[in-house]
PDB file of N, CA and C in Angstrom:
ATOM      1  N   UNK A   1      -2.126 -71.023  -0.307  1.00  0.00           N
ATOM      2  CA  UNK A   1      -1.839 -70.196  -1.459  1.00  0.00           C
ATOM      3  C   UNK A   1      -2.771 -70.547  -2.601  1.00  0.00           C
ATOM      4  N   UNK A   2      -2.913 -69.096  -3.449  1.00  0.00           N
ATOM      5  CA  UNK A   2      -3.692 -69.534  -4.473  1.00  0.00           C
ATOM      6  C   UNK A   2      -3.300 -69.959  -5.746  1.00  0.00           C
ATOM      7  N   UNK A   3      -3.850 -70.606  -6.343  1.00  0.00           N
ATOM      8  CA  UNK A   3      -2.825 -71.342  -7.872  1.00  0.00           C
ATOM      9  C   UNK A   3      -2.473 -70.209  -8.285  1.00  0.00           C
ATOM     10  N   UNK A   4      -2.838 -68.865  -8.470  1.00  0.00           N
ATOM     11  CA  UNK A   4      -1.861 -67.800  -9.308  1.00  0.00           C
ATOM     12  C   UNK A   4      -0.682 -67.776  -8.857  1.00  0.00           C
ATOM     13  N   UNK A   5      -0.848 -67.640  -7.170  1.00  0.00           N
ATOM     14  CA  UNK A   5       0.246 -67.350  -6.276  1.00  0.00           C
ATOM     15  C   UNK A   5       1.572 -68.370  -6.637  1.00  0.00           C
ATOM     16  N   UNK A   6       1.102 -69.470  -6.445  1.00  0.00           N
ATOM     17  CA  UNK A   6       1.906 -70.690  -7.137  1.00  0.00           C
ATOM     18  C   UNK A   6       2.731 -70.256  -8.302  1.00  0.00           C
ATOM     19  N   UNK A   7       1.991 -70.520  -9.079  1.00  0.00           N
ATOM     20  CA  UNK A   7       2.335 -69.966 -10.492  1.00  0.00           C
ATOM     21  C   UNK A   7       3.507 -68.979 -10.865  1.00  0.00           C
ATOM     22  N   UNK A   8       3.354 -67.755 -10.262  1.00  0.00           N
ATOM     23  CA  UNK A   8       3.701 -66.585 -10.197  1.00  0.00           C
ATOM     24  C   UNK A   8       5.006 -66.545  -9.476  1.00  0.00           C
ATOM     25  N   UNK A   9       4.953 -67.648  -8.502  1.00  0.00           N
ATOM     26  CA  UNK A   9       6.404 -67.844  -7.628  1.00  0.00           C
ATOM     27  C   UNK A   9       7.554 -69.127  -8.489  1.00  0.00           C
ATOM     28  N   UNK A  10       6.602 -69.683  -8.990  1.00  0.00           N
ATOM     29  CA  UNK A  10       7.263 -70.606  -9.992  1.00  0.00           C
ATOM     30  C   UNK A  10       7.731 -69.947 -11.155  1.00  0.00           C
ATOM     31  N   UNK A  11       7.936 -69.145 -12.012  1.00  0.00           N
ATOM     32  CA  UNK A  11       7.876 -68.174 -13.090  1.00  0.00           C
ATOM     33  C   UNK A  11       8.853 -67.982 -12.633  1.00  0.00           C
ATOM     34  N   UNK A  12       8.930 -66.686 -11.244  1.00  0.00           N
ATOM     35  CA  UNK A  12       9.896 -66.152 -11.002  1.00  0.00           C
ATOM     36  C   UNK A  12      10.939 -66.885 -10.543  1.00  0.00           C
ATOM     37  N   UNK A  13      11.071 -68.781  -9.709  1.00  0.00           N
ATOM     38  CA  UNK A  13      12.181 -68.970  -9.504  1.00  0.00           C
ATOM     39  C   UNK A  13      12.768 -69.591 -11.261  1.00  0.00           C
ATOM     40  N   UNK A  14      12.265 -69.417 -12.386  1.00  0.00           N
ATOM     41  CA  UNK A  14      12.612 -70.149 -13.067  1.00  0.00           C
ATOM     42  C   UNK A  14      12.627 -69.087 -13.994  1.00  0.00           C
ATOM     43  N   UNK A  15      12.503 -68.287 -13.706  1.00  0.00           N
ATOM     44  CA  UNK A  15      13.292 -66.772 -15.165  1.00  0.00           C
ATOM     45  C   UNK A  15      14.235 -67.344 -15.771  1.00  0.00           C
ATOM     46  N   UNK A  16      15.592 -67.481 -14.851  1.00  0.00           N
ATOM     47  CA  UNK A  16      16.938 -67.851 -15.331  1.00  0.00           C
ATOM     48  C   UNK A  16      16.999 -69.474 -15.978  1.00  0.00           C
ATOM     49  N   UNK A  17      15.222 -69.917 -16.267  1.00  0.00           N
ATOM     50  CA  UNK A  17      16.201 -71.196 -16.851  1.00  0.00           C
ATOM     51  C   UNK A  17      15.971 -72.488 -15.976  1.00  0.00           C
ATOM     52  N   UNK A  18      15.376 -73.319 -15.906  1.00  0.00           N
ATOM     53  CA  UNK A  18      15.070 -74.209 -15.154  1.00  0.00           C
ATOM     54  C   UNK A  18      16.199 -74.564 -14.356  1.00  0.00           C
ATOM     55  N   UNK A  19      15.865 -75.526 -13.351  1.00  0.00           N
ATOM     56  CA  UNK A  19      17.090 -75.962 -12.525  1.00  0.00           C
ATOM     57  C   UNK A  19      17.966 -77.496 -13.218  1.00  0.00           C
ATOM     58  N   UNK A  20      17.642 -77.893 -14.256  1.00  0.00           N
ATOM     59  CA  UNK A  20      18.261 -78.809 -14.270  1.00  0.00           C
ATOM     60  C   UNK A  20      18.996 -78.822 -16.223  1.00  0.00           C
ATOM     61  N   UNK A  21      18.573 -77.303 -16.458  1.00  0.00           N
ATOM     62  CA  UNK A  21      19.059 -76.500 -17.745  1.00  0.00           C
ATOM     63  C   UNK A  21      20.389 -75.617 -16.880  1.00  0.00           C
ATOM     64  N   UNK A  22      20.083 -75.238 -15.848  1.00  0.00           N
ATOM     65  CA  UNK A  22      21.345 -74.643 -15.290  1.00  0.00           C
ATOM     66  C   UNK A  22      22.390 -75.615 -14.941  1.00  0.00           C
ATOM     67  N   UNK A  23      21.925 -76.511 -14.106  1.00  0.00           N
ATOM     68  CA  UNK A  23      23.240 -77.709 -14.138  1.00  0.00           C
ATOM     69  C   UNK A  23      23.938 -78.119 -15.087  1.00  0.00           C
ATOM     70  N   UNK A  24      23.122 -78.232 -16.116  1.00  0.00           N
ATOM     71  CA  UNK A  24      23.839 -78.649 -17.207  1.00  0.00           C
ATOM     72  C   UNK A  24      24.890 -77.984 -17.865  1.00  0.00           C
ATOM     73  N   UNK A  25      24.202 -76.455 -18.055  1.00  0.00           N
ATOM     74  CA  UNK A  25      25.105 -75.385 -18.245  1.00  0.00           C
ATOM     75  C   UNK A  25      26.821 -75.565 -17.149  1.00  0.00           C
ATOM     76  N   UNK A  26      26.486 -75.684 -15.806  1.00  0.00           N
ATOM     77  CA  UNK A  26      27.740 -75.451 -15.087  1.00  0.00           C
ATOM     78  C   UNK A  26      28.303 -76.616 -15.505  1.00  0.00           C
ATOM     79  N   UNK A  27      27.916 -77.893 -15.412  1.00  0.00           N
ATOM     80  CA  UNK A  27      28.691 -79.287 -15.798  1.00  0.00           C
ATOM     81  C   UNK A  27      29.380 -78.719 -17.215  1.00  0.00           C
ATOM     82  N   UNK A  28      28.733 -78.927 -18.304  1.00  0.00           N
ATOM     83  CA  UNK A  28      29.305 -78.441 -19.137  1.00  0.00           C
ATOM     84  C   UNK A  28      30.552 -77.170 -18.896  1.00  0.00           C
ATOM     85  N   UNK A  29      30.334 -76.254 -18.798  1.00  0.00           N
ATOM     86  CA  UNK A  29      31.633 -75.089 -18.381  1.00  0.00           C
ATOM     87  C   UNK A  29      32.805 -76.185 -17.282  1.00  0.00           C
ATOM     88  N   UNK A  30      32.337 -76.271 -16.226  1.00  0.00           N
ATOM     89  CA  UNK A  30      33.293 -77.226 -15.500  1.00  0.00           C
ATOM     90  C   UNK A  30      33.894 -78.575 -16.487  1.00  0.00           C
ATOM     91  N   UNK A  31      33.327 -78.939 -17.413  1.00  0.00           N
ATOM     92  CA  UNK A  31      34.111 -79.859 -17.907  1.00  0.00           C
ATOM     93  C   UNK A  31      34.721 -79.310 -18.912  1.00  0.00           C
ATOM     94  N   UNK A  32      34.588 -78.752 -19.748  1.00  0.00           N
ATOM     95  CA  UNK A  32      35.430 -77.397 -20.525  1.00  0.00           C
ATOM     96  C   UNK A  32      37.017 -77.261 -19.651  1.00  0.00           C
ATOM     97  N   UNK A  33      37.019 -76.680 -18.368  1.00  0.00           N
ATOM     98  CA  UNK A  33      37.624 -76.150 -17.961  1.00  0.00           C
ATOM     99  C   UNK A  33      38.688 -77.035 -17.452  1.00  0.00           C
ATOM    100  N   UNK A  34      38.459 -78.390 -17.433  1.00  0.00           N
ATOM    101  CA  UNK A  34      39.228 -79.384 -16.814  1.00  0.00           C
ATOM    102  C   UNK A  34      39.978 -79.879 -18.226  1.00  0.00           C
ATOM    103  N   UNK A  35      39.255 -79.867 -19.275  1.00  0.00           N
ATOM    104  CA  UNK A  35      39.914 -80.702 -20.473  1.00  0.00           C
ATOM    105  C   UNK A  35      40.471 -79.110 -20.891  1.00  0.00           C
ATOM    106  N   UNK A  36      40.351 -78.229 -20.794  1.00  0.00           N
ATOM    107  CA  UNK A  36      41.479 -77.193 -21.288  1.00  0.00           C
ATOM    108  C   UNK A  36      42.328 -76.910 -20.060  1.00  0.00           C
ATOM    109  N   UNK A  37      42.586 -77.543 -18.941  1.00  0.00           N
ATOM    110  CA  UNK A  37      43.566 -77.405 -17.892  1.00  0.00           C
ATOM    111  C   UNK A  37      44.424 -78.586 -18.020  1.00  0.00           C
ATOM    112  N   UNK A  38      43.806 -79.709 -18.869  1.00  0.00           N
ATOM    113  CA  UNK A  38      44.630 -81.236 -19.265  1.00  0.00           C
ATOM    114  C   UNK A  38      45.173 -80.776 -19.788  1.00  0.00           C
ATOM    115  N   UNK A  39      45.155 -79.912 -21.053  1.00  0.00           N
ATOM    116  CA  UNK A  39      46.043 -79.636 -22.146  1.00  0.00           C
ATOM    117  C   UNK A  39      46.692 -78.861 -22.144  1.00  0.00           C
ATOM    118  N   UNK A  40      46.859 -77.535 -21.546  1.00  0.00           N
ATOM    119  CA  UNK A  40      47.597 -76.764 -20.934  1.00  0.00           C
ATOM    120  C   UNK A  40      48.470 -77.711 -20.266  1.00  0.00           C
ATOM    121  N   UNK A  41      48.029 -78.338 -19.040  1.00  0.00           N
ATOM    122  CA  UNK A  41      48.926 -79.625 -18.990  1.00  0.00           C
ATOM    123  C   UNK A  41      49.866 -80.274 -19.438  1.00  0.00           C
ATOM    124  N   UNK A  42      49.754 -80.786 -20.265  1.00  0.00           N
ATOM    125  CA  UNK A  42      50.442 -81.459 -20.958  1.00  0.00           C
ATOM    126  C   UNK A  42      51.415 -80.775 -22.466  1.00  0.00           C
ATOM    127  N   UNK A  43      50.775 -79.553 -22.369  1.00  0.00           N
ATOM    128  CA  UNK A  43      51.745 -79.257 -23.108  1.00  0.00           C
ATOM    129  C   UNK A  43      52.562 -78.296 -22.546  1.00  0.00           C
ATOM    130  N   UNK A  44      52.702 -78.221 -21.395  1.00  0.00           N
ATOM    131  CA  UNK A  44      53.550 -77.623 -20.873  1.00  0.00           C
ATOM    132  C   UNK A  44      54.886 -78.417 -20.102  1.00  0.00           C
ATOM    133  N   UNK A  45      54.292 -79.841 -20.289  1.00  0.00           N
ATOM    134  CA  UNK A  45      55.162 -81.060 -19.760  1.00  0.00           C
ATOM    135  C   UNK A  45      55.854 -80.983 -20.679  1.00  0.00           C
ATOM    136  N   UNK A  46      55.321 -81.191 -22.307  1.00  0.00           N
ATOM    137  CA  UNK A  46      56.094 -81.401 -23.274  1.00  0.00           C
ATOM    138  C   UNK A  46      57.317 -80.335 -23.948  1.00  0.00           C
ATOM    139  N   UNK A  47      56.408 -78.868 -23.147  1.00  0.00           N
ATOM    140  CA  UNK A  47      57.602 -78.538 -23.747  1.00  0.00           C
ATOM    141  C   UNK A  47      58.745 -78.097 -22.748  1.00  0.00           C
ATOM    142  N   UNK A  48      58.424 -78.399 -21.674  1.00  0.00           N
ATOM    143  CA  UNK A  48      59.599 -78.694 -20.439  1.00  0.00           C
ATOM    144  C   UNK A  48      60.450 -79.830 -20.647  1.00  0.00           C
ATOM    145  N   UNK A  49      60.387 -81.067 -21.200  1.00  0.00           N
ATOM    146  CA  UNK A  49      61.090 -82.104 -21.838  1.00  0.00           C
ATOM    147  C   UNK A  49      61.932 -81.782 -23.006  1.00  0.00           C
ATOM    148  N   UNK A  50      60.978 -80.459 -23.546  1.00  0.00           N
ATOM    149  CA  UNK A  50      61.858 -80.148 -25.195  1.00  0.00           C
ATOM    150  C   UNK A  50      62.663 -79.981 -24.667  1.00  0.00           C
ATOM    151  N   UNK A  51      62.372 -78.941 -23.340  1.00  0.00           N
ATOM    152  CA  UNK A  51      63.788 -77.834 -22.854  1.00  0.00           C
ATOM    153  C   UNK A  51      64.461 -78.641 -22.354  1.00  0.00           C
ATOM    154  N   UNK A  52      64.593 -79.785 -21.499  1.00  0.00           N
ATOM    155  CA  UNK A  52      65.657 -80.463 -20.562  1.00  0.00           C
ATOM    156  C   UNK A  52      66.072 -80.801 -21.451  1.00  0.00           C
ATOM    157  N   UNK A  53      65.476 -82.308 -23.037  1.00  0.00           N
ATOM    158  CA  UNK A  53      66.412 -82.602 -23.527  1.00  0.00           C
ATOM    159  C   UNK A  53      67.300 -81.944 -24.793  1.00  0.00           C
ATOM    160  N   UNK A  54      66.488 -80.761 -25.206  1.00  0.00           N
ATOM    161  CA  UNK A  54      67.275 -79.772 -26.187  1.00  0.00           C
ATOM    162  C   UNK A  54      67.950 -78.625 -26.076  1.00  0.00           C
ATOM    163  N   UNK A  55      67.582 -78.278 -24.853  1.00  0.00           N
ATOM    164  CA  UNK A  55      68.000 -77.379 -24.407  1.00  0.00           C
ATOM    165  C   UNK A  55      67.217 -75.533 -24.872  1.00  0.00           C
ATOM    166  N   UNK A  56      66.284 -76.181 -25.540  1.00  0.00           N
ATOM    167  CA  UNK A  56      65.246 -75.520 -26.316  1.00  0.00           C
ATOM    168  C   UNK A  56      63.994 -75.952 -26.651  1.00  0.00           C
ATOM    169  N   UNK A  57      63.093 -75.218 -26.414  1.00  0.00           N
ATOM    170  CA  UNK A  57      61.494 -75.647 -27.148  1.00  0.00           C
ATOM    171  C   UNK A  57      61.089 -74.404 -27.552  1.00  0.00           C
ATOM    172  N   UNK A  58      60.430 -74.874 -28.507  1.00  0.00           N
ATOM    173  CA  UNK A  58      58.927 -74.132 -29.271  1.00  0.00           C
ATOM    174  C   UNK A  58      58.441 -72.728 -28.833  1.00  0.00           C
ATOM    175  N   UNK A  59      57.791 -73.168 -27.739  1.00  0.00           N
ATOM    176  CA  UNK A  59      57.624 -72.134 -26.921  1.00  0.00           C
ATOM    177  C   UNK A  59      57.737 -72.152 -24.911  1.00  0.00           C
ATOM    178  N   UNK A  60      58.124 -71.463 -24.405  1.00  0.00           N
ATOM    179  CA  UNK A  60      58.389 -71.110 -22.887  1.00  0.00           C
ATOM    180  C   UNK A  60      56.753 -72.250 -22.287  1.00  0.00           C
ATOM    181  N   UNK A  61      57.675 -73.225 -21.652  1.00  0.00           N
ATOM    182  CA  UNK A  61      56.407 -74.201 -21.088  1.00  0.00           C
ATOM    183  C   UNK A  61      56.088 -73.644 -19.796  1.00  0.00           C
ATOM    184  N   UNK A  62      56.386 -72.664 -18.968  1.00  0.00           N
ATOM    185  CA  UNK A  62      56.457 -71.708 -17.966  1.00  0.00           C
ATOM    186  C   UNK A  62      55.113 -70.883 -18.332  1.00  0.00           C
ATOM    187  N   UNK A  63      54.871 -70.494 -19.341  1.00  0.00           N
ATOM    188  CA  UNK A  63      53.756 -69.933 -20.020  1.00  0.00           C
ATOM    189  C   UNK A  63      52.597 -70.043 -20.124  1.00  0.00           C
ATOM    190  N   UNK A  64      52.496 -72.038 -20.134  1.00  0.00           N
ATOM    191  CA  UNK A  64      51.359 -72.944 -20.244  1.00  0.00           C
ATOM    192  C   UNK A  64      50.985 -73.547 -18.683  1.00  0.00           C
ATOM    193  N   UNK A  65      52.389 -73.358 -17.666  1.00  0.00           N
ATOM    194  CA  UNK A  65      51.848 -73.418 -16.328  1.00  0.00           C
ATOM    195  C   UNK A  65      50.855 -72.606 -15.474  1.00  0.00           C
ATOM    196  N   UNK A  66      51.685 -71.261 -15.708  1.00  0.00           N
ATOM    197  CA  UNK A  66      50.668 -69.833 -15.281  1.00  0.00           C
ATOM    198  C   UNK A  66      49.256 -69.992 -15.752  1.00  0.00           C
ATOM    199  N   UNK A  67      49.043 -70.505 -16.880  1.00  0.00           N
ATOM    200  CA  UNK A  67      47.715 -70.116 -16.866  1.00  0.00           C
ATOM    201  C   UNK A  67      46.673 -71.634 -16.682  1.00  0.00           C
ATOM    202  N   UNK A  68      47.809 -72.560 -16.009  1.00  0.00           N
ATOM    203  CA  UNK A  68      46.671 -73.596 -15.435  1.00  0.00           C
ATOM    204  C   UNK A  68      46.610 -73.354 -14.026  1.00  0.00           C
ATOM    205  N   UNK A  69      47.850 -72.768 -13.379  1.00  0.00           N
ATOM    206  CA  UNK A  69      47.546 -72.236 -12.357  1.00  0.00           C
ATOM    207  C   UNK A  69      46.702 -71.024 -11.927  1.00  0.00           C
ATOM    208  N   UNK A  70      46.407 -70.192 -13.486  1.00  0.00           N
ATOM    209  CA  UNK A  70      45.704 -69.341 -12.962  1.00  0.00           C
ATOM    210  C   UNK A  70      44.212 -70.124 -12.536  1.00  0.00           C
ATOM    211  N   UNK A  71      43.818 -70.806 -13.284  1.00  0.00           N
ATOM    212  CA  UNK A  71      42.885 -71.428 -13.394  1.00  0.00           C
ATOM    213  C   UNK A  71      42.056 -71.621 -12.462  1.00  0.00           C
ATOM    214  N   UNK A  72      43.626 -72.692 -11.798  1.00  0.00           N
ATOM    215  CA  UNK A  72      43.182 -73.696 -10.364  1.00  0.00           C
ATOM    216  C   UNK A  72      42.910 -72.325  -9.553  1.00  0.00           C
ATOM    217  N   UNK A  73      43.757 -71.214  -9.497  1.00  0.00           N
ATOM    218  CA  UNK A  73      43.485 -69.882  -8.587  1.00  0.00           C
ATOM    219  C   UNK A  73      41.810 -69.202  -8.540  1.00  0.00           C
ATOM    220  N   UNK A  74      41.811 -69.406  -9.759  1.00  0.00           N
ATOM    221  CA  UNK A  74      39.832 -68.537  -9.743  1.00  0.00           C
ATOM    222  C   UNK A  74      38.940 -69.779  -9.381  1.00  0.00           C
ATOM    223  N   UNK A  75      39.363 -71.001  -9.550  1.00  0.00           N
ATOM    224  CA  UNK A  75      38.492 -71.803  -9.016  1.00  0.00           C
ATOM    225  C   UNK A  75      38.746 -72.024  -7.342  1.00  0.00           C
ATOM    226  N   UNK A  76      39.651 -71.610  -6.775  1.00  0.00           N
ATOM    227  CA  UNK A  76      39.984 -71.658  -5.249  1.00  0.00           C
ATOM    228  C   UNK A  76      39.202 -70.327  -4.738  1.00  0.00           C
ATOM    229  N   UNK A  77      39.537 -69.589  -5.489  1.00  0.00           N
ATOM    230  CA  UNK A  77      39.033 -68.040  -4.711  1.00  0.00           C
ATOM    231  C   UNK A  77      37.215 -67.823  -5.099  1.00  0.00           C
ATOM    232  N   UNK A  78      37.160 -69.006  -6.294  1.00  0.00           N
ATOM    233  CA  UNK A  78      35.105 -68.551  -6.683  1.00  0.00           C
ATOM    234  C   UNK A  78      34.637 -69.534  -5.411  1.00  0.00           C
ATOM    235  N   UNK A  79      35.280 -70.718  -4.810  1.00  0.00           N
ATOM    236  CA  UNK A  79      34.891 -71.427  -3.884  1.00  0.00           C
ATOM    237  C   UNK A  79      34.955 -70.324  -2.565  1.00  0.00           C
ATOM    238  N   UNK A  80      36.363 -70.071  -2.248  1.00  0.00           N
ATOM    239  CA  UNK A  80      36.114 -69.310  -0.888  1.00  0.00           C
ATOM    240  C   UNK A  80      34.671 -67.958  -0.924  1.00  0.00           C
ATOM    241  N   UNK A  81      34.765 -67.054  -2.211  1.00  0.00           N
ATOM    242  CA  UNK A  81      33.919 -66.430  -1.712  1.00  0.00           C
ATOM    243  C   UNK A  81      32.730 -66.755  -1.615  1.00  0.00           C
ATOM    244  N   UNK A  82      32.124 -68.255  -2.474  1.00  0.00           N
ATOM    245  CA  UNK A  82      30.419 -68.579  -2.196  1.00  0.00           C
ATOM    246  C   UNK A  82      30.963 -69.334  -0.585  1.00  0.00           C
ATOM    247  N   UNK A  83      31.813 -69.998   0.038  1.00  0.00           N
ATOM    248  CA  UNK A  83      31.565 -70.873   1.026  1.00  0.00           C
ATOM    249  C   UNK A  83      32.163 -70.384   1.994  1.00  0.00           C
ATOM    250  N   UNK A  84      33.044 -69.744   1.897  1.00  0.00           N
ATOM    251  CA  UNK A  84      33.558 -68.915   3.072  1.00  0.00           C
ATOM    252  C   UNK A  84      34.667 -69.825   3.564  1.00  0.00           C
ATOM    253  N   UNK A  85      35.120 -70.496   3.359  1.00  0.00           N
ATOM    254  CA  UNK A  85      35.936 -71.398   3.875  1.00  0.00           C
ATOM    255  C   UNK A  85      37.749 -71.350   3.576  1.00  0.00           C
ATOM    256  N   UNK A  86      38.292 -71.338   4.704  1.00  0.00           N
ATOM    257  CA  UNK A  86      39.682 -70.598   4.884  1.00  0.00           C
ATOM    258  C   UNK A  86      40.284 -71.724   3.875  1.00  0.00           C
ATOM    259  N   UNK A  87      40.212 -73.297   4.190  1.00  0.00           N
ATOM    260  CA  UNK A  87      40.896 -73.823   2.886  1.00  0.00           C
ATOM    261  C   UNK A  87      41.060 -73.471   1.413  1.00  0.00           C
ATOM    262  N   UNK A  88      39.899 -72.516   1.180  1.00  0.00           N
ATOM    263  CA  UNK A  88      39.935 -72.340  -0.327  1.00  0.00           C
ATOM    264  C   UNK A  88      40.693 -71.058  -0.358  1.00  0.00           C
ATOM    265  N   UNK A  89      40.849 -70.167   0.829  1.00  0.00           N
ATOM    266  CA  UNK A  89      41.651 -69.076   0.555  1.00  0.00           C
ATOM    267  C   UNK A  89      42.517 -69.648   0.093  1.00  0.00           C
ATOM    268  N   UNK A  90      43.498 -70.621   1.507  1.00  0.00           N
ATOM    269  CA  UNK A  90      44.946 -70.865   1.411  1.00  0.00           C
ATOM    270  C   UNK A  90      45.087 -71.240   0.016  1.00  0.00           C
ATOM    271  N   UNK A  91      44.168 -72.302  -0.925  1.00  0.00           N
ATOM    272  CA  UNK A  91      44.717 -72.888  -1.999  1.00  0.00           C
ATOM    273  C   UNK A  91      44.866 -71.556  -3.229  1.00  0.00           C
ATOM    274  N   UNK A  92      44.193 -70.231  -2.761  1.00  0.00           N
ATOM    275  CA  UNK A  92      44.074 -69.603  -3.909  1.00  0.00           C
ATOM    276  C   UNK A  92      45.498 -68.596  -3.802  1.00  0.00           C
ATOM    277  N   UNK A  93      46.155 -68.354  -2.464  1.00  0.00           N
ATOM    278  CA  UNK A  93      47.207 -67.323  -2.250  1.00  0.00           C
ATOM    279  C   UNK A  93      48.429 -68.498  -2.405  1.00  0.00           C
ATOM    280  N   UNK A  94      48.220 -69.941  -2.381  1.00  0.00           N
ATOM    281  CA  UNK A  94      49.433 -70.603  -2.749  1.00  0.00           C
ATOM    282  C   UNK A  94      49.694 -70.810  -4.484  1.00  0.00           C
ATOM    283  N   UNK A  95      48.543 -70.746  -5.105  1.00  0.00           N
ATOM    284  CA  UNK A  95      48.487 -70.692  -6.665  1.00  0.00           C
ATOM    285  C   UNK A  95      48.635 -69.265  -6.934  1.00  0.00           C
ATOM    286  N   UNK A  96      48.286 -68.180  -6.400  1.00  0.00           N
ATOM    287  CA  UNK A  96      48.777 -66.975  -6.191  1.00  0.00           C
ATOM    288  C   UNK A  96      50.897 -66.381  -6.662  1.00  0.00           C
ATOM    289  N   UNK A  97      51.291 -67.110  -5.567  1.00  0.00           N
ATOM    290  CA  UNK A  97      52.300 -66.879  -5.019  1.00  0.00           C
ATOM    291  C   UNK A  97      53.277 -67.556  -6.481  1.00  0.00           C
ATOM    292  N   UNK A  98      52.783 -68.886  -6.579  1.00  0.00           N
ATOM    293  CA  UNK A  98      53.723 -69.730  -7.845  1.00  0.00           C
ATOM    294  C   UNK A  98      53.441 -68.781  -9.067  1.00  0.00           C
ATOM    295  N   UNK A  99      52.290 -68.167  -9.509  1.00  0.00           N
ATOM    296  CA  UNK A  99      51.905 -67.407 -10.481  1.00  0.00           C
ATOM    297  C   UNK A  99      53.026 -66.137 -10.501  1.00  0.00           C
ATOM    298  N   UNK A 100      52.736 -65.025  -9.300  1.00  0.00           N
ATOM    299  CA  UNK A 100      53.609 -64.337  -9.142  1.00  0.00           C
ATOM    300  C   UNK A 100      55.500 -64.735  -9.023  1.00  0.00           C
ATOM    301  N   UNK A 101      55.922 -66.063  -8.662  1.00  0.00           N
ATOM    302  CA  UNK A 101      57.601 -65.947  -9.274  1.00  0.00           C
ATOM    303  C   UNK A 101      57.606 -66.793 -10.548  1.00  0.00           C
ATOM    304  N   UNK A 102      56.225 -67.242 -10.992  1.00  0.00           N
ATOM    305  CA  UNK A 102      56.474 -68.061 -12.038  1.00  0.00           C
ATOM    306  C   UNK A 102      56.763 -66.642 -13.786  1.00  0.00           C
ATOM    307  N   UNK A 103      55.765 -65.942 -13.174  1.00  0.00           N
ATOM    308  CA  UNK A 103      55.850 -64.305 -13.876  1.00  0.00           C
ATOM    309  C   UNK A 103      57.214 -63.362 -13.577  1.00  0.00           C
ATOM    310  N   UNK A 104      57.796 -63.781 -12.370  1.00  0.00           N
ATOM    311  CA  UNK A 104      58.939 -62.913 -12.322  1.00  0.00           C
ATOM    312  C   UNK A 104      59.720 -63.940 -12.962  1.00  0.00           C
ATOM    313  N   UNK A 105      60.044 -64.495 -12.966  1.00  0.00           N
ATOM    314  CA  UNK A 105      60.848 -66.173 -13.292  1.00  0.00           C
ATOM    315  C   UNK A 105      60.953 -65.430 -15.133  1.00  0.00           C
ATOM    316  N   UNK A 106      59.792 -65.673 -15.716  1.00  0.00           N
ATOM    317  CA  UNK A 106      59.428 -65.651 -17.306  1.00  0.00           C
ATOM    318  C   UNK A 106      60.201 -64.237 -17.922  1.00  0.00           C
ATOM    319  N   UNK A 107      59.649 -62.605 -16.467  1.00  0.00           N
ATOM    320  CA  UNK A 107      60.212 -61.704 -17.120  1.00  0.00           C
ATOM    321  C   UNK A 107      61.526 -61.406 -17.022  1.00  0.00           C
ATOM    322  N   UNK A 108      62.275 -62.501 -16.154  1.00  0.00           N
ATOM    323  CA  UNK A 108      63.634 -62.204 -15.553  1.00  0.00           C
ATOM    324  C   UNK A 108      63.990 -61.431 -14.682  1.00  0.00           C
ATOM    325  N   UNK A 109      62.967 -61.336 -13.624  1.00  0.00           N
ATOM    326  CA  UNK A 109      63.352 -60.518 -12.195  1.00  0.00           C
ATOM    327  C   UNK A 109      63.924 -61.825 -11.001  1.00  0.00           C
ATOM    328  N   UNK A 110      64.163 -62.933 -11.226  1.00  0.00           N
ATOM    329  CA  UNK A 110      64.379 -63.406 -10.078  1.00  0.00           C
ATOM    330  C   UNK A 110      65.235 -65.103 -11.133  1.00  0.00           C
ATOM    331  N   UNK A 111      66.011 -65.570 -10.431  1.00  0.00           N
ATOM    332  CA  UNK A 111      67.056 -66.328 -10.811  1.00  0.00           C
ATOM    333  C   UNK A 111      68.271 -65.880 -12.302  1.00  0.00           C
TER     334      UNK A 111
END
């Protein structure tokens, strides 16, 4: 190949951004996503404790589960569709399933 050729193929794999400006980018988002799934976390512990020991909290800690489970769900189902791999289905239709009675649960279709 000729150095343009080079060149020209290098350009184009690096439009989007070098390869180690993109990692950074996903590390970053992936760690985002873990320290706002801690806290969702935890405050959904806390206010499940309001409720056992007051018999009341703040706000519905049922609320703050759904959407760490949604979470864990798009990260099960963005794995199955780049890898193809049936484990990541199952984990995404079992975070699925808790989402869906955790939502009937909240609007009062079920208990």
């Amino acid at each position: 190949m000729e150095k343009e050729e080079i060149l020209k193929r290098i350009r184009e794999e690096n439009r989007f951004g070098d390869e180690r400006q993109r990692q950074v980018q996903r590390m970053a988002g992936s760690n985002g996503l873990i320290v706002l799934s801690l806290i969702h976390g935890l405050l959904a512990a806390w206010f499940l404790f309001e409720d056992m020991v007051h018999g009341e909290s703040l706000l519905d800690w049922r609320v703050f589960c759904v959407t760490v489970f949604l979470g864990f769900s798009i990260e099960f189902i963005t794995k199955y569709y780049y890898m193809k791999k049936s484990k990541y289905l199952i984990g995404f239709l079992f975070f699925l399933v808790i989402i869906v009675m955790m939502v009937a649960d909240i609007l009062g279709f079920i208990f």
